[in-house]
PDB file of N, CA and C in Angstrom:
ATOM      1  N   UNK A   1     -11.027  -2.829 -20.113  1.00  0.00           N
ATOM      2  CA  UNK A   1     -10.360  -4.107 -20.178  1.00  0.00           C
ATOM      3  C   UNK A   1     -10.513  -4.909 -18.904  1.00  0.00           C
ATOM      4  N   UNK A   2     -11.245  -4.744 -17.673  1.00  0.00           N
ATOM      5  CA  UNK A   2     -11.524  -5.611 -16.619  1.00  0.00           C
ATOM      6  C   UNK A   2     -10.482  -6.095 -16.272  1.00  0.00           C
ATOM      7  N   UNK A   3      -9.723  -5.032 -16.361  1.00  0.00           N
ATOM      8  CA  UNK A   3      -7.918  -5.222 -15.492  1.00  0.00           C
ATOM      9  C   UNK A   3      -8.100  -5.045 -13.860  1.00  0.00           C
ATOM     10  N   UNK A   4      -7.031  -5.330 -13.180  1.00  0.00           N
ATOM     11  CA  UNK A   4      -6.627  -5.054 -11.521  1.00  0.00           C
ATOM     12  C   UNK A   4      -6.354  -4.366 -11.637  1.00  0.00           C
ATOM     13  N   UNK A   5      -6.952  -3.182 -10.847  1.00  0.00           N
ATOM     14  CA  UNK A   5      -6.953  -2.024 -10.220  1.00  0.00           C
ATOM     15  C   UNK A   5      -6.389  -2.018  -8.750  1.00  0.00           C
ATOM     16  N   UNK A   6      -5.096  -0.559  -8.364  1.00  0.00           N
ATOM     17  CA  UNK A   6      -5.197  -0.397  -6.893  1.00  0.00           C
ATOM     18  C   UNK A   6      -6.394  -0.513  -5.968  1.00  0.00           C
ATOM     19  N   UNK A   7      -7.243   0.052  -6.368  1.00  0.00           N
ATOM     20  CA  UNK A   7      -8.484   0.375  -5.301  1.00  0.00           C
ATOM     21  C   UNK A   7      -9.673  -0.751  -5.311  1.00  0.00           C
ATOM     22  N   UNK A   8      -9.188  -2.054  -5.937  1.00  0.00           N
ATOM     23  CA  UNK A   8      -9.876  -3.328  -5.962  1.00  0.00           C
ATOM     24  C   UNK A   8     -10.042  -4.284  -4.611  1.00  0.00           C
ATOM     25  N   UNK A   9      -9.436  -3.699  -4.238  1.00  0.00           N
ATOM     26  CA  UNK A   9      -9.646  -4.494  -2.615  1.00  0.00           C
ATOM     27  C   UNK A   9      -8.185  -5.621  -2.137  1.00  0.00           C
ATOM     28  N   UNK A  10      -8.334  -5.659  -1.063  1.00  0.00           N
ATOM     29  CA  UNK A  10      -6.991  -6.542  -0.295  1.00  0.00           C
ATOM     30  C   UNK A  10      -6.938  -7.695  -1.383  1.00  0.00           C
ATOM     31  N   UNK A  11      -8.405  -8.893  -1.287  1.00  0.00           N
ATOM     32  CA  UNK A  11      -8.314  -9.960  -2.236  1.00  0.00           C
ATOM     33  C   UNK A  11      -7.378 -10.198  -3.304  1.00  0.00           C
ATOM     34  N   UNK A  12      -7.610  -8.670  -3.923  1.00  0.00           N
ATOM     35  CA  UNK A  12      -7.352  -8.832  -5.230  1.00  0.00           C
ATOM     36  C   UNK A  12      -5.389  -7.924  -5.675  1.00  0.00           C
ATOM     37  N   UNK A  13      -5.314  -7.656  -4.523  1.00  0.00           N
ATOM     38  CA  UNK A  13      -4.022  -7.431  -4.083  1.00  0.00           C
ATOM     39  C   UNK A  13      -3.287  -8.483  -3.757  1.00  0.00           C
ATOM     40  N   UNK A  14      -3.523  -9.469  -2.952  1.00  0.00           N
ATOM     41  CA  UNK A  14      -3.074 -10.554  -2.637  1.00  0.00           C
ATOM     42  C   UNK A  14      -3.013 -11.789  -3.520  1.00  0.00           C
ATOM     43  N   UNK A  15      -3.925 -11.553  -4.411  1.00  0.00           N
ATOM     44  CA  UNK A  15      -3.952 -12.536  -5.786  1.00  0.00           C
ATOM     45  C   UNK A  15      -2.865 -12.167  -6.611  1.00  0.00           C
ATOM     46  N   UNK A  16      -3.071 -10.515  -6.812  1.00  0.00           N
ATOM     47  CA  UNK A  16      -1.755 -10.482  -7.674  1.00  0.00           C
ATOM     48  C   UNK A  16       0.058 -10.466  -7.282  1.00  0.00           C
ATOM     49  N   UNK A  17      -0.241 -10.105  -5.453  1.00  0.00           N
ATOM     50  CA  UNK A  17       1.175  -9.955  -5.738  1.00  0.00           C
ATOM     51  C   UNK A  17       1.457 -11.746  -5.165  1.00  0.00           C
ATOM     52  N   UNK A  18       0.629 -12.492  -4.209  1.00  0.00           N
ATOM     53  CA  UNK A  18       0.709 -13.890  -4.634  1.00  0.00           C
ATOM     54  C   UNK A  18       1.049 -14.762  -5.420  1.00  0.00           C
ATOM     55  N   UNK A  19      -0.238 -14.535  -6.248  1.00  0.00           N
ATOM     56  CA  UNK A  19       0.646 -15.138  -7.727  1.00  0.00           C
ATOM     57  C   UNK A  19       1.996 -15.093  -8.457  1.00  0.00           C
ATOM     58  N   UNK A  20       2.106 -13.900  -8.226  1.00  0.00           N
ATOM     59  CA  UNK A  20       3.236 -13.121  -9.251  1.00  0.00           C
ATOM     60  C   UNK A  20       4.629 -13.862  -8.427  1.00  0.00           C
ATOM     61  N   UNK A  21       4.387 -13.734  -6.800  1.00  0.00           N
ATOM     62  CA  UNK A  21       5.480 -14.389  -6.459  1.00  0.00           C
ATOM     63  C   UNK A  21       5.561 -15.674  -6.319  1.00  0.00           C
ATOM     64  N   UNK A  22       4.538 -16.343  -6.355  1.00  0.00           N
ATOM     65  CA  UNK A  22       4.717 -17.654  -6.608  1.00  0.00           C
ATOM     66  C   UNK A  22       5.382 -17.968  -8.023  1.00  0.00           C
ATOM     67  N   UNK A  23       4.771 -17.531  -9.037  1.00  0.00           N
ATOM     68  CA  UNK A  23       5.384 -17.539 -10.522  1.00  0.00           C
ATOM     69  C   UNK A  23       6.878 -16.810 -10.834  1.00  0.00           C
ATOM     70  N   UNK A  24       7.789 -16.391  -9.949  1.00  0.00           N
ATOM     71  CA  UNK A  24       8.670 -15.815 -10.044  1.00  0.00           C
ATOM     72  C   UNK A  24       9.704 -17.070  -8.840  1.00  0.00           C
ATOM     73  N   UNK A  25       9.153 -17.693  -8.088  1.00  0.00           N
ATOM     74  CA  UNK A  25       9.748 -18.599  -7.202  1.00  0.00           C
ATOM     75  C   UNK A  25      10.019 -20.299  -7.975  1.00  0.00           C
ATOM     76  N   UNK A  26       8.593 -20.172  -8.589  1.00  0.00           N
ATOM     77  CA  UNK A  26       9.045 -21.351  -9.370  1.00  0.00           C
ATOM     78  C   UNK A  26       9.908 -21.050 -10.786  1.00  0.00           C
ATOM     79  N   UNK A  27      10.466 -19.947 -10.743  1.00  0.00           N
ATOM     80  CA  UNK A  27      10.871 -19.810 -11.692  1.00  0.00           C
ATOM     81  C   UNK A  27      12.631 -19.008 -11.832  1.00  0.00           C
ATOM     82  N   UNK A  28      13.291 -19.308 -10.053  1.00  0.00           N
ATOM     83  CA  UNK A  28      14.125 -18.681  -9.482  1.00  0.00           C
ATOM     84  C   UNK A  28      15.031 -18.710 -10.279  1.00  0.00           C
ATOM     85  N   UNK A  29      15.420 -19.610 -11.456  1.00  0.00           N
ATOM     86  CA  UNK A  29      17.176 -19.614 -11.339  1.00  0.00           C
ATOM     87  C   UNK A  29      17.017 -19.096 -12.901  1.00  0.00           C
ATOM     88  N   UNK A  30      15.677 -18.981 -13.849  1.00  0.00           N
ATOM     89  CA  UNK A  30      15.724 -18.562 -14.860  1.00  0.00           C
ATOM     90  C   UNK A  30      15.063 -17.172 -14.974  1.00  0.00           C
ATOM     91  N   UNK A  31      14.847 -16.161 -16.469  1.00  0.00           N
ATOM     92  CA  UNK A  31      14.412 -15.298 -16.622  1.00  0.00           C
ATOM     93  C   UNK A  31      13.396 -14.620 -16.380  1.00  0.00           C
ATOM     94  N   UNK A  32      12.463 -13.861 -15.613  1.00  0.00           N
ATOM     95  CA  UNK A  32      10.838 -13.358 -15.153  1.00  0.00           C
ATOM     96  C   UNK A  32      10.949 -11.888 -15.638  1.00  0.00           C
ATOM     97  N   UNK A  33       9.563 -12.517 -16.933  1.00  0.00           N
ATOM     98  CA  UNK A  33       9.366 -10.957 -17.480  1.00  0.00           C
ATOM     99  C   UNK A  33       7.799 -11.057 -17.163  1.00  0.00           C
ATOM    100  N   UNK A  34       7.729  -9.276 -17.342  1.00  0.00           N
ATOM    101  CA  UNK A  34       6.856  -8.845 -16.538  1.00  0.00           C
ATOM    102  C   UNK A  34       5.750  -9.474 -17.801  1.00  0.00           C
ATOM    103  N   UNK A  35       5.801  -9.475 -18.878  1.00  0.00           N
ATOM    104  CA  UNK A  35       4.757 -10.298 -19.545  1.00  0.00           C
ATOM    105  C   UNK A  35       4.402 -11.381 -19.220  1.00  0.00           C
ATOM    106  N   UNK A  36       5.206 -12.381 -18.271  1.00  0.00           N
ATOM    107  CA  UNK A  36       4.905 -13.933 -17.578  1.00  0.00           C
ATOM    108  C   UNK A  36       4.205 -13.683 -16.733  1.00  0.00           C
ATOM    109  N   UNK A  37       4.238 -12.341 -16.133  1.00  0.00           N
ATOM    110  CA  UNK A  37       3.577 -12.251 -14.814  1.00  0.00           C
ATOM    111  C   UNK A  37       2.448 -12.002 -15.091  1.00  0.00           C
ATOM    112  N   UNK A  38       2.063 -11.320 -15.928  1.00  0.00           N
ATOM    113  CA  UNK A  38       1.011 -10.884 -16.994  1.00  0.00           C
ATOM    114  C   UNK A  38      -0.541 -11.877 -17.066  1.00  0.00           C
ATOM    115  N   UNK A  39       0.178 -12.395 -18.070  1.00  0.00           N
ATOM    116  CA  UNK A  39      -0.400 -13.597 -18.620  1.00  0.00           C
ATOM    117  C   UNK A  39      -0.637 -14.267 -17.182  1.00  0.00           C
ATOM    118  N   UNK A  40       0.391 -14.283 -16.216  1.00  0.00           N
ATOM    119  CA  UNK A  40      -0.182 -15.711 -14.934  1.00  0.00           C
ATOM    120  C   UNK A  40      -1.257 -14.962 -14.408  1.00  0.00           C
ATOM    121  N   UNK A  41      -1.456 -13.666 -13.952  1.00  0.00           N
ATOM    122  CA  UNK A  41      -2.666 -13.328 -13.416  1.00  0.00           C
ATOM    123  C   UNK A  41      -4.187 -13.054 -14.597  1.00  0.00           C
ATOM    124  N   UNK A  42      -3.384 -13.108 -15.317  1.00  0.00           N
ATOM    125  CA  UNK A  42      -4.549 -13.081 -16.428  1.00  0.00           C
ATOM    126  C   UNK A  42      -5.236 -11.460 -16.736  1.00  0.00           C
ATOM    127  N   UNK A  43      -4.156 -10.849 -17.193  1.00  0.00           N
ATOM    128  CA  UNK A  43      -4.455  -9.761 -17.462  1.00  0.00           C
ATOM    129  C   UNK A  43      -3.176  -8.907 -18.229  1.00  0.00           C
ATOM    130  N   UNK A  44      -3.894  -7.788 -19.286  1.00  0.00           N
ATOM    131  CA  UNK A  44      -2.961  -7.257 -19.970  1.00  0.00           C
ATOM    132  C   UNK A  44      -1.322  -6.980 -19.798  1.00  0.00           C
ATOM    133  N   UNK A  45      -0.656  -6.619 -19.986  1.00  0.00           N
ATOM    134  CA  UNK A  45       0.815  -6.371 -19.523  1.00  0.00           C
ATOM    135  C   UNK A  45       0.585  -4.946 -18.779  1.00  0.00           C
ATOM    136  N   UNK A  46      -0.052  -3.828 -19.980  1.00  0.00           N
ATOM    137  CA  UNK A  46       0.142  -2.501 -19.331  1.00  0.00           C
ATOM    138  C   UNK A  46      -0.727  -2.528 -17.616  1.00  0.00           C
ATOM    139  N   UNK A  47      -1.957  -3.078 -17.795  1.00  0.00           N
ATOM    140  CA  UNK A  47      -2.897  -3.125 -16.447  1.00  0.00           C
ATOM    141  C   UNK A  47      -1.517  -3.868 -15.444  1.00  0.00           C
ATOM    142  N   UNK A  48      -1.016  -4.908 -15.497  1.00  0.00           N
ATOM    143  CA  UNK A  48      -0.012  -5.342 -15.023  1.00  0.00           C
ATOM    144  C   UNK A  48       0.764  -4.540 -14.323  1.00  0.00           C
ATOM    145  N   UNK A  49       1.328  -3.838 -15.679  1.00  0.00           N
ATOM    146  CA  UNK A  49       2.616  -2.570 -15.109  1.00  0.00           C
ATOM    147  C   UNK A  49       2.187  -1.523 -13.950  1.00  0.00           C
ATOM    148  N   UNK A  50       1.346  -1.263 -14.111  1.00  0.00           N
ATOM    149  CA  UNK A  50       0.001  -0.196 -13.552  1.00  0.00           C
ATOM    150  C   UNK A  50      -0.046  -0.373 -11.954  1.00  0.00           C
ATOM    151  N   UNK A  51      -1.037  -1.957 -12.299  1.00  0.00           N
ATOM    152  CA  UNK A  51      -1.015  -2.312 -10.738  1.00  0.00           C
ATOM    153  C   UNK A  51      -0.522  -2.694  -9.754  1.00  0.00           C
ATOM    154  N   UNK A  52       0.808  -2.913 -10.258  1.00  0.00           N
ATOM    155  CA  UNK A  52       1.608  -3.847  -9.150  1.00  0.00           C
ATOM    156  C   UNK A  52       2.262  -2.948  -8.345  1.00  0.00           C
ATOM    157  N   UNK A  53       2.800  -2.164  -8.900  1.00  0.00           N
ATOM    158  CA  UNK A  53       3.884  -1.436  -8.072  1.00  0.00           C
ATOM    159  C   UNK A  53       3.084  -0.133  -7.043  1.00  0.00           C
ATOM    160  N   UNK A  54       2.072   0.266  -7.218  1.00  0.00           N
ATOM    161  CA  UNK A  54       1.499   0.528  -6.034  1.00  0.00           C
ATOM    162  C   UNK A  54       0.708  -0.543  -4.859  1.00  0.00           C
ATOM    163  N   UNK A  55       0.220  -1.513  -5.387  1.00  0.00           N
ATOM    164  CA  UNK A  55      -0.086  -2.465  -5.205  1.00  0.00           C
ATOM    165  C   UNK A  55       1.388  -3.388  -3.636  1.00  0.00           C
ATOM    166  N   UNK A  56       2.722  -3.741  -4.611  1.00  0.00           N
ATOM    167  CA  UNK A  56       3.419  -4.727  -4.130  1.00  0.00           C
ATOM    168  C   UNK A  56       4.305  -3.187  -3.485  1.00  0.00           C
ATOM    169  N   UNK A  57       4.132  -2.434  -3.566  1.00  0.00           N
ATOM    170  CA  UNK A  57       5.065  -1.355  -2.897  1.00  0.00           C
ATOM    171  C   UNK A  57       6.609  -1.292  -3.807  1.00  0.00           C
ATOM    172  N   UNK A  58       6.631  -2.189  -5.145  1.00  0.00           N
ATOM    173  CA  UNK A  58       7.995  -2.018  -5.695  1.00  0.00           C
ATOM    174  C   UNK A  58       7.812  -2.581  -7.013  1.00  0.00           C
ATOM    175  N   UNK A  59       8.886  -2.405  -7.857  1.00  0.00           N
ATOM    176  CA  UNK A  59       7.841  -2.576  -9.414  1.00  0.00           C
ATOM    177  C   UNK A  59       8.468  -4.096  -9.365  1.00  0.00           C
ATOM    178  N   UNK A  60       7.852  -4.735 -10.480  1.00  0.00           N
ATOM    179  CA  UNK A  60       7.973  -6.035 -10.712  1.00  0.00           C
ATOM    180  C   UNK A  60       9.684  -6.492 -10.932  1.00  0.00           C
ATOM    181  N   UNK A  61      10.552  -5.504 -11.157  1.00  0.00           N
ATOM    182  CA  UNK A  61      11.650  -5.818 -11.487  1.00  0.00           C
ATOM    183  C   UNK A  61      12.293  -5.830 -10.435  1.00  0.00           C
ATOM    184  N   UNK A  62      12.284  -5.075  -9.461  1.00  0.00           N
ATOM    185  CA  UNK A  62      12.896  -4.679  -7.803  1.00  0.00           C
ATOM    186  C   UNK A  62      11.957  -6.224  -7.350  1.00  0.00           C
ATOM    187  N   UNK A  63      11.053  -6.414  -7.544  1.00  0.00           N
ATOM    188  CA  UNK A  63      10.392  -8.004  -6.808  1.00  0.00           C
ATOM    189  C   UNK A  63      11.147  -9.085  -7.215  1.00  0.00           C
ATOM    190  N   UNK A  64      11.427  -9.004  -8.593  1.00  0.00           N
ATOM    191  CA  UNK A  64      12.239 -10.329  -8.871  1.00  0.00           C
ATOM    192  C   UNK A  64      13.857 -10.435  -8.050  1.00  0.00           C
ATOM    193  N   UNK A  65      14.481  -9.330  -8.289  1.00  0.00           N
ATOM    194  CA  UNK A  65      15.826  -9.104  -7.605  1.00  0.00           C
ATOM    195  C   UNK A  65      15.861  -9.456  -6.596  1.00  0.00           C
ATOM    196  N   UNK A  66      14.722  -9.051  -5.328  1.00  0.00           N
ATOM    197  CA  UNK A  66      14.391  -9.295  -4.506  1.00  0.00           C
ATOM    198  C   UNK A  66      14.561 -10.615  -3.738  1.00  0.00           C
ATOM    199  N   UNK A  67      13.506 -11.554  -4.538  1.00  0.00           N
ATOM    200  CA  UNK A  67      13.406 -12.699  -4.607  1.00  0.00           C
ATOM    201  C   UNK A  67      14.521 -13.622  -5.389  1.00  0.00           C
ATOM    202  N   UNK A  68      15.182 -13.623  -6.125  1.00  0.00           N
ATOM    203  CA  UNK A  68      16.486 -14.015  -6.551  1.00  0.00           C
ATOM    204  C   UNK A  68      17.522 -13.691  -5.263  1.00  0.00           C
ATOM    205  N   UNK A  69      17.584 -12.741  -4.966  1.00  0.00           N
ATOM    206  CA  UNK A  69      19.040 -12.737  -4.070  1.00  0.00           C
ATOM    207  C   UNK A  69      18.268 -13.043  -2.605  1.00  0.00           C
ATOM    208  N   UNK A  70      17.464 -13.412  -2.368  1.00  0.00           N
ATOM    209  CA  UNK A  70      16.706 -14.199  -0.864  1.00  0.00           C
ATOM    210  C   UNK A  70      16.845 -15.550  -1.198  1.00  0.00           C
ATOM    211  N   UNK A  71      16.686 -15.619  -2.373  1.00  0.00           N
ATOM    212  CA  UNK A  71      16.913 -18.032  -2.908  1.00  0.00           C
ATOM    213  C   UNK A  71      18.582 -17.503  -2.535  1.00  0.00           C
ATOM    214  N   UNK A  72      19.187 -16.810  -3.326  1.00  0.00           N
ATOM    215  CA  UNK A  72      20.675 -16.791  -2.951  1.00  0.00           C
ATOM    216  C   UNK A  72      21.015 -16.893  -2.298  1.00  0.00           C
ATOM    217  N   UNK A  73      20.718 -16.001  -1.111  1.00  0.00           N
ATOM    218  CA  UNK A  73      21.065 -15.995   0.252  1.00  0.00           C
ATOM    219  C   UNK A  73      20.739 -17.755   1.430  1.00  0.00           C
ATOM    220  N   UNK A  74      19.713 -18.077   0.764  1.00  0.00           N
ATOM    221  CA  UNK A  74      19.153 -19.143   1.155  1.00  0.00           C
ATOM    222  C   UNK A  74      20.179 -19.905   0.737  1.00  0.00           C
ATOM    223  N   UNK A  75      20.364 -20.437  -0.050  1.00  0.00           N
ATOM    224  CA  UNK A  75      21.477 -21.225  -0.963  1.00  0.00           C
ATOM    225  C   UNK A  75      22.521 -21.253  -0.167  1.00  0.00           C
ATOM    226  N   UNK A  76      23.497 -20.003  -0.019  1.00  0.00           N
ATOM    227  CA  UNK A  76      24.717 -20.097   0.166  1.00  0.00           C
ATOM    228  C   UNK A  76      24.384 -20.240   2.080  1.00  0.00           C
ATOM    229  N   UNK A  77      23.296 -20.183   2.742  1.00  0.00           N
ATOM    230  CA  UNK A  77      23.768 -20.887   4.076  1.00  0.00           C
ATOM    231  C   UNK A  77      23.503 -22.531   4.147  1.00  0.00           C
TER     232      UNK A  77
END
């Protein structure tokens, strides 16, 4: 399936967890499923599931939380 792979190189590490957080930032105050993230890098869900979390060091769901309570934090100063 010409999915992202860990061992694809920095580039292609940085594309996905890039993207993914860009598409999860513009998308702060509503729902991010890992199928949005999917589809934004352009690739299956499971290859998705696969690569990210060795990849971003945390799975896509710990990234969104992440990033939700950092806008929060941002917010409330």
């Amino acid at each position: 399936m010409g999915g992202v792979h860990p061992e694809s190189g920095a580039a292609q590490r940085d594309d996905l967890i890039g993207a993914s957080e860009c598409f999860i930032g513009d998308r702060i105050a509503g729902p991010v499923y890992v199928a949005d993230l999917a589809r934004r890098v352009k690739i299956s869900v499971s290859d998705f599931a696969h690569a990210y979390p060795p990849q971003a060091r945390e799975s896509p769901f710990c990234t969104v939380r992440r990033l939700k309570l950092e806008a929060a934090q941002r917010f409330l100063l």
